[in-house]
PDB file of N, CA and C in Angstrom:
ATOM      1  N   UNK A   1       0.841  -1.179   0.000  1.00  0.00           N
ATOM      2  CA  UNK A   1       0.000   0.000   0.000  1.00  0.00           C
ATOM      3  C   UNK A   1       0.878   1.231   0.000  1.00  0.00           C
ATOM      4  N   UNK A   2       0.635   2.116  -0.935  1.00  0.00           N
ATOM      5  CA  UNK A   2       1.340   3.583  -0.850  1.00  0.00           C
ATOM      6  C   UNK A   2       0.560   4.391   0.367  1.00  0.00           C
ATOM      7  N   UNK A   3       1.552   5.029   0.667  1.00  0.00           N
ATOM      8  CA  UNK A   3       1.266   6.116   1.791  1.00  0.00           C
ATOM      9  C   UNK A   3      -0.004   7.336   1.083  1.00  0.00           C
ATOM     10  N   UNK A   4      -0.139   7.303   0.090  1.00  0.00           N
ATOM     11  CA  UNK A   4      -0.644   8.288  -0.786  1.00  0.00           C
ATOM     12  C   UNK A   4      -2.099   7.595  -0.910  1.00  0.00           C
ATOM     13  N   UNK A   5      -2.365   6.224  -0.985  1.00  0.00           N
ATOM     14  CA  UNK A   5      -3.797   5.629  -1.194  1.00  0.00           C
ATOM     15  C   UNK A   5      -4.277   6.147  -0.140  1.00  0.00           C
ATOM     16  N   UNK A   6      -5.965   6.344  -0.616  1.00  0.00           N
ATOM     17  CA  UNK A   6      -7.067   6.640   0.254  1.00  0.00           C
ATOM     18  C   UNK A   6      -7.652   5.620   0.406  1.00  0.00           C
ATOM     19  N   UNK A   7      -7.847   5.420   2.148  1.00  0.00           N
ATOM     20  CA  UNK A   7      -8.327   4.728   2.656  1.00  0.00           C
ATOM     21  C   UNK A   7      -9.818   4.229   2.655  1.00  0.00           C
ATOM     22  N   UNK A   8     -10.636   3.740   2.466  1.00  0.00           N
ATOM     23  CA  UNK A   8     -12.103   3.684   2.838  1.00  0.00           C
ATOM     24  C   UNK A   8     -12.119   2.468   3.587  1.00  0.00           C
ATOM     25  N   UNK A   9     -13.543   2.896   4.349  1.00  0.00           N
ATOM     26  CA  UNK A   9     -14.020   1.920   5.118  1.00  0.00           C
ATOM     27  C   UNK A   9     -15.209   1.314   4.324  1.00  0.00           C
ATOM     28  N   UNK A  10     -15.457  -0.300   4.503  1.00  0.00           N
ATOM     29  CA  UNK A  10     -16.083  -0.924   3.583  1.00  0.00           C
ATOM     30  C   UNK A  10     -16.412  -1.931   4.285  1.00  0.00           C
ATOM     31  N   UNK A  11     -18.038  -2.145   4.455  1.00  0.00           N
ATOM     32  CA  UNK A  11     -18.680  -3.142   4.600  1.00  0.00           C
ATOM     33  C   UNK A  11     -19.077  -4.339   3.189  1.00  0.00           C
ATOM     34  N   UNK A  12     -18.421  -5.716   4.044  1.00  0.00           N
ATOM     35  CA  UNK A  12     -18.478  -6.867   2.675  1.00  0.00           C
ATOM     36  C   UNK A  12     -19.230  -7.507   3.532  1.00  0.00           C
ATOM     37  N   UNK A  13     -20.283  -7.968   2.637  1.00  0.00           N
ATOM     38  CA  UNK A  13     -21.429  -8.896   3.236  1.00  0.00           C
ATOM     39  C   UNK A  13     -21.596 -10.146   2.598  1.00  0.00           C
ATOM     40  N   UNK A  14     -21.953 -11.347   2.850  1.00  0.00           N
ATOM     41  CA  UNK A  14     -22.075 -12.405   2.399  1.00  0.00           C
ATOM     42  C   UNK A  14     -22.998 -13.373   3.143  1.00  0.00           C
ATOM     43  N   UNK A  15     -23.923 -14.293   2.141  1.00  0.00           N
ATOM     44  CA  UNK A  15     -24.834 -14.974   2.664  1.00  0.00           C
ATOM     45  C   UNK A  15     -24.607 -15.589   3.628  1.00  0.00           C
ATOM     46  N   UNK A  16     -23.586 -16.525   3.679  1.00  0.00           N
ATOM     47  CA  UNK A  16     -23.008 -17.736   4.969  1.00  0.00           C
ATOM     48  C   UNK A  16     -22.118 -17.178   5.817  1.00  0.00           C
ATOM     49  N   UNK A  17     -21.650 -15.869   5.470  1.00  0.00           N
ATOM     50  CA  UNK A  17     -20.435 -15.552   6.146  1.00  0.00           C
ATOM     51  C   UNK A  17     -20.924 -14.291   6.927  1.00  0.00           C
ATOM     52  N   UNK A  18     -22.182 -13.511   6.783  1.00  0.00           N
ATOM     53  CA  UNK A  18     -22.183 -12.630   7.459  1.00  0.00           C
ATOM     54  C   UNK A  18     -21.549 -11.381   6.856  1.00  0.00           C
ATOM     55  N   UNK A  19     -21.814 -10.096   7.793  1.00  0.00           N
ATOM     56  CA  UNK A  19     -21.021  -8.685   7.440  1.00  0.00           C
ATOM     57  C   UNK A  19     -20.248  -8.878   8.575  1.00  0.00           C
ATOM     58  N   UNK A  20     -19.029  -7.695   7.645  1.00  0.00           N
ATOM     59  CA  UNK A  20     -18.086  -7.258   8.289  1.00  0.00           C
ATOM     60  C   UNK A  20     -17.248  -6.122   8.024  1.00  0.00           C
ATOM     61  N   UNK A  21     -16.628  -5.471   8.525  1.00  0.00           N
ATOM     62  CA  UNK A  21     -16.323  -4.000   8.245  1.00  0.00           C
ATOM     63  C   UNK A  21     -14.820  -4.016   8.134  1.00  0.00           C
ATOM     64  N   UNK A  22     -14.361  -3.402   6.947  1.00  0.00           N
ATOM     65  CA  UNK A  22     -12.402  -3.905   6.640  1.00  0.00           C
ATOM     66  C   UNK A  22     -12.291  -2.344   6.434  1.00  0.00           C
ATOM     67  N   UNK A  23     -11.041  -1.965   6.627  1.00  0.00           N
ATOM     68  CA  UNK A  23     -10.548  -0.565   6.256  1.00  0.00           C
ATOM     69  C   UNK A  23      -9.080  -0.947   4.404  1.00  0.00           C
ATOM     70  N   UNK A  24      -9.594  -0.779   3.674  1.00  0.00           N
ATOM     71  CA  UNK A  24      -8.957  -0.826   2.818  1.00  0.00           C
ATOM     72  C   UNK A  24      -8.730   0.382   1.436  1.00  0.00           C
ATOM     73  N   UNK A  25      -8.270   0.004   0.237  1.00  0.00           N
ATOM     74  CA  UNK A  25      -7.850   1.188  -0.439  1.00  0.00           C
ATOM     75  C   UNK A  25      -8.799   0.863  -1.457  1.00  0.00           C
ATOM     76  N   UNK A  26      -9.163  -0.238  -2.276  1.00  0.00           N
ATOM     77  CA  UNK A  26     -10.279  -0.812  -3.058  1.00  0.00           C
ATOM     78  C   UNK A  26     -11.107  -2.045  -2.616  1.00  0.00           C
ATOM     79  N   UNK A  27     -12.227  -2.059  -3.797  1.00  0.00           N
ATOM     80  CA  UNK A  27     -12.992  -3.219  -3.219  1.00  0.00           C
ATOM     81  C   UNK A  27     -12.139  -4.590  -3.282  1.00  0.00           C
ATOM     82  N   UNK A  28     -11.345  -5.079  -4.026  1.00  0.00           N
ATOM     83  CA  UNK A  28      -9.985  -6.171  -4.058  1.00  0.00           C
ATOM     84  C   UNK A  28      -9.602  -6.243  -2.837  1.00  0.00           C
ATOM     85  N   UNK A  29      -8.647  -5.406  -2.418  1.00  0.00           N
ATOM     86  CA  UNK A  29      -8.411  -5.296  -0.884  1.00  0.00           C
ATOM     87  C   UNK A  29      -9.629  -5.679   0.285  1.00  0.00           C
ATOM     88  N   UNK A  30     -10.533  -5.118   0.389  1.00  0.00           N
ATOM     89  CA  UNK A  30     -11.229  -5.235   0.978  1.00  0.00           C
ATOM     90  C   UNK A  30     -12.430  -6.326   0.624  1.00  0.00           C
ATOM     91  N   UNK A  31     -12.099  -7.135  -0.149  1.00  0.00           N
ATOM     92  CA  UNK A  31     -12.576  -8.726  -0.101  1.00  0.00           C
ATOM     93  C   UNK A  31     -11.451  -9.596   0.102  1.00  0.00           C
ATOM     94  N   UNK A  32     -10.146  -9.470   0.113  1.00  0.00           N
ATOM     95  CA  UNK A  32      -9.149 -10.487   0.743  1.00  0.00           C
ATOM     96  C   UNK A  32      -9.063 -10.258   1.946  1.00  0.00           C
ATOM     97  N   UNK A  33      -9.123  -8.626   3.028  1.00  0.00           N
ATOM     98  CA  UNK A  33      -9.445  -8.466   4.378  1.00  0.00           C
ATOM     99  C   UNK A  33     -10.649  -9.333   4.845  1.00  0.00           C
ATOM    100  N   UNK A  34     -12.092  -9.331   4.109  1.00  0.00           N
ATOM    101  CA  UNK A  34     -13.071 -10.120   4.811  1.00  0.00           C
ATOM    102  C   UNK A  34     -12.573 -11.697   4.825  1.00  0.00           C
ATOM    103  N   UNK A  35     -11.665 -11.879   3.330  1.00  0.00           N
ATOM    104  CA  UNK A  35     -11.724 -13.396   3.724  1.00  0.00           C
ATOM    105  C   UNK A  35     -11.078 -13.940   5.007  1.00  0.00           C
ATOM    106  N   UNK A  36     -10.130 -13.053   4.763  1.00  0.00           N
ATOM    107  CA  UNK A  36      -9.229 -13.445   5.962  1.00  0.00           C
ATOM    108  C   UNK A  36      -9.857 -13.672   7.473  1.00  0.00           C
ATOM    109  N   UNK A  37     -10.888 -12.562   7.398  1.00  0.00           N
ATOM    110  CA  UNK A  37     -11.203 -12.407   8.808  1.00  0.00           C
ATOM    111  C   UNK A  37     -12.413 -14.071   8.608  1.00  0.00           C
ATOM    112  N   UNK A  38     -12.567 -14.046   7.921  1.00  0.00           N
ATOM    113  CA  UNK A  38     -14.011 -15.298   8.029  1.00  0.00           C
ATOM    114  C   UNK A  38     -12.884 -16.508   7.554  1.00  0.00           C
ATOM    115  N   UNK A  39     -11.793 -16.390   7.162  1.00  0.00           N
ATOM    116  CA  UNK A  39     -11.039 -17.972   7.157  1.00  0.00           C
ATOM    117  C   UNK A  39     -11.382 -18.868   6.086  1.00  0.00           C
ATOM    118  N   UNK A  40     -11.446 -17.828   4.628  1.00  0.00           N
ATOM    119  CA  UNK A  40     -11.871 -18.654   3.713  1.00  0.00           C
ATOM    120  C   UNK A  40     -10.710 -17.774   2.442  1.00  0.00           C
ATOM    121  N   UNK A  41     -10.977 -18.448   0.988  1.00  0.00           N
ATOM    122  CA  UNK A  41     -10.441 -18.039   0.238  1.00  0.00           C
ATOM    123  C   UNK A  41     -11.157 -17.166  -0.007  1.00  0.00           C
ATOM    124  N   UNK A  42     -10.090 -16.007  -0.875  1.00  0.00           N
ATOM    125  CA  UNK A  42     -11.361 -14.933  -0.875  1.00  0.00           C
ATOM    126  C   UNK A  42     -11.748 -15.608  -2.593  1.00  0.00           C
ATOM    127  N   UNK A  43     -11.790 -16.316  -3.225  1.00  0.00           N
ATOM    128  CA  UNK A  43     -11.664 -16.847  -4.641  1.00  0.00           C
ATOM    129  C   UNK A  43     -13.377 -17.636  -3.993  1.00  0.00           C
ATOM    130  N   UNK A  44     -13.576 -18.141  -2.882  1.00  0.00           N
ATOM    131  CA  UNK A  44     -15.091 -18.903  -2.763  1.00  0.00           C
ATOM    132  C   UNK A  44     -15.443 -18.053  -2.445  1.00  0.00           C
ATOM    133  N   UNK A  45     -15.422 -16.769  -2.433  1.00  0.00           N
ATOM    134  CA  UNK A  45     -16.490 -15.670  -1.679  1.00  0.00           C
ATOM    135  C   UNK A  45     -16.555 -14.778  -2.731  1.00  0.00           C
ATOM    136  N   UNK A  46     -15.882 -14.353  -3.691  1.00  0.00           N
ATOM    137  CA  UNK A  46     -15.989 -13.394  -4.362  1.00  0.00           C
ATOM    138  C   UNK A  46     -17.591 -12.841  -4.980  1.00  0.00           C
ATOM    139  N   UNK A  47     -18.310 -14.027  -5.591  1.00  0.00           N
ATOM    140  CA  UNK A  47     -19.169 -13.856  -6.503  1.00  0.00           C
ATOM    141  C   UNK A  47     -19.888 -13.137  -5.601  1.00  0.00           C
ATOM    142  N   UNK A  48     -20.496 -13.855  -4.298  1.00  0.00           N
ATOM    143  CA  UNK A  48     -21.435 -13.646  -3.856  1.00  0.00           C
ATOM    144  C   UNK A  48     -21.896 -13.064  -2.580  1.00  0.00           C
ATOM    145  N   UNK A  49     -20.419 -11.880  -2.846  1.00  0.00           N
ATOM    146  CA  UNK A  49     -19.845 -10.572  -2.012  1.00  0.00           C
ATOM    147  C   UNK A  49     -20.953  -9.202  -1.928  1.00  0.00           C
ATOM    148  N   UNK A  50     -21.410  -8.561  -1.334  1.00  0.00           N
ATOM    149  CA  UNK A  50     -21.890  -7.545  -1.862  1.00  0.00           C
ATOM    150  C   UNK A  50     -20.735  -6.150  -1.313  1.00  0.00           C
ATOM    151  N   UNK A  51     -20.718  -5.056  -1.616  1.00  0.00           N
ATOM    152  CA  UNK A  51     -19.633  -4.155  -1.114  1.00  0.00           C
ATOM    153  C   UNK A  51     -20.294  -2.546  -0.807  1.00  0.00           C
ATOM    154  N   UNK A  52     -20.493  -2.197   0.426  1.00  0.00           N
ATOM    155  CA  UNK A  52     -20.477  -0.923   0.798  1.00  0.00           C
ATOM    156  C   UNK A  52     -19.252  -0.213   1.002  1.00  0.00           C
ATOM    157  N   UNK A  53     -19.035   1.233   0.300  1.00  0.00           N
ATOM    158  CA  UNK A  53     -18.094   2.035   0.418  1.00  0.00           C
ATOM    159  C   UNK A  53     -18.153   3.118   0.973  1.00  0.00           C
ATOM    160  N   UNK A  54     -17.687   3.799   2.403  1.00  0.00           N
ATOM    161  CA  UNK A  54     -17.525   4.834   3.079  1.00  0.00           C
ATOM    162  C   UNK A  54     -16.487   5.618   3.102  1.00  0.00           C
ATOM    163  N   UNK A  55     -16.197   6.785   2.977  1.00  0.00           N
ATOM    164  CA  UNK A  55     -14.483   7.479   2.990  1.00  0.00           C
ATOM    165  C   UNK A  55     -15.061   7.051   5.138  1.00  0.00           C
ATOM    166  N   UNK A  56     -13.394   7.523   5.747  1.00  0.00           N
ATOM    167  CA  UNK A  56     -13.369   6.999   7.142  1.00  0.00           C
ATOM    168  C   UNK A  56     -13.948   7.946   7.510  1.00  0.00           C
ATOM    169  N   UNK A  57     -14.395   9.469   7.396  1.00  0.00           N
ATOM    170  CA  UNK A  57     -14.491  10.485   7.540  1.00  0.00           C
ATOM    171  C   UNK A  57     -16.282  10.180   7.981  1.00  0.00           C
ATOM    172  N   UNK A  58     -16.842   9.498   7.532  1.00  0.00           N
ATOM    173  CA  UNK A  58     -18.478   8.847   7.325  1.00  0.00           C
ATOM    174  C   UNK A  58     -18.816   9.216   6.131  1.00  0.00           C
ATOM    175  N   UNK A  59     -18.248  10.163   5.089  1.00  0.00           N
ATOM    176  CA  UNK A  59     -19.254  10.535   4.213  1.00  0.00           C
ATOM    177  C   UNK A  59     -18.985   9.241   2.749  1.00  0.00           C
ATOM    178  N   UNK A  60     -20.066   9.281   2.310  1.00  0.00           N
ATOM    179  CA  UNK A  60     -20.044   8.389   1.001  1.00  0.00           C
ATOM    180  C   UNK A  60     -19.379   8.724   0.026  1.00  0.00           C
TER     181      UNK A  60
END
């Protein structure tokens, strides 16, 4: 990650796996953070990911 990327906060949701909230720079990033946190590949979760995007600040 460059010092220069903007951060967002991003809710990834998934049927079996639940939501969860990752701080990352894109939605990529922030579907290999959820996998990680739920202990799966992020390659079985991808499709059926949905993705909310927040700057950290709260605004959209």
């Amino acid at each position: 990650m460059n010092a220069n990327e903007t951060q967002y906060q991003w809710t990834v949701e998934h049927p079996e796996h639940g939501k969860t909230e990752v701080i990352a720079q894109d939605k990529l990033h922030a579907l290999y953070e959820a996998a990680r946190r739920w202990q799966v590949r992020w390659t079985s979760i991808a499709r059926a990911c949905t993705f909310t995007k927040e700057e950290l600040n709260g605004n959209k």
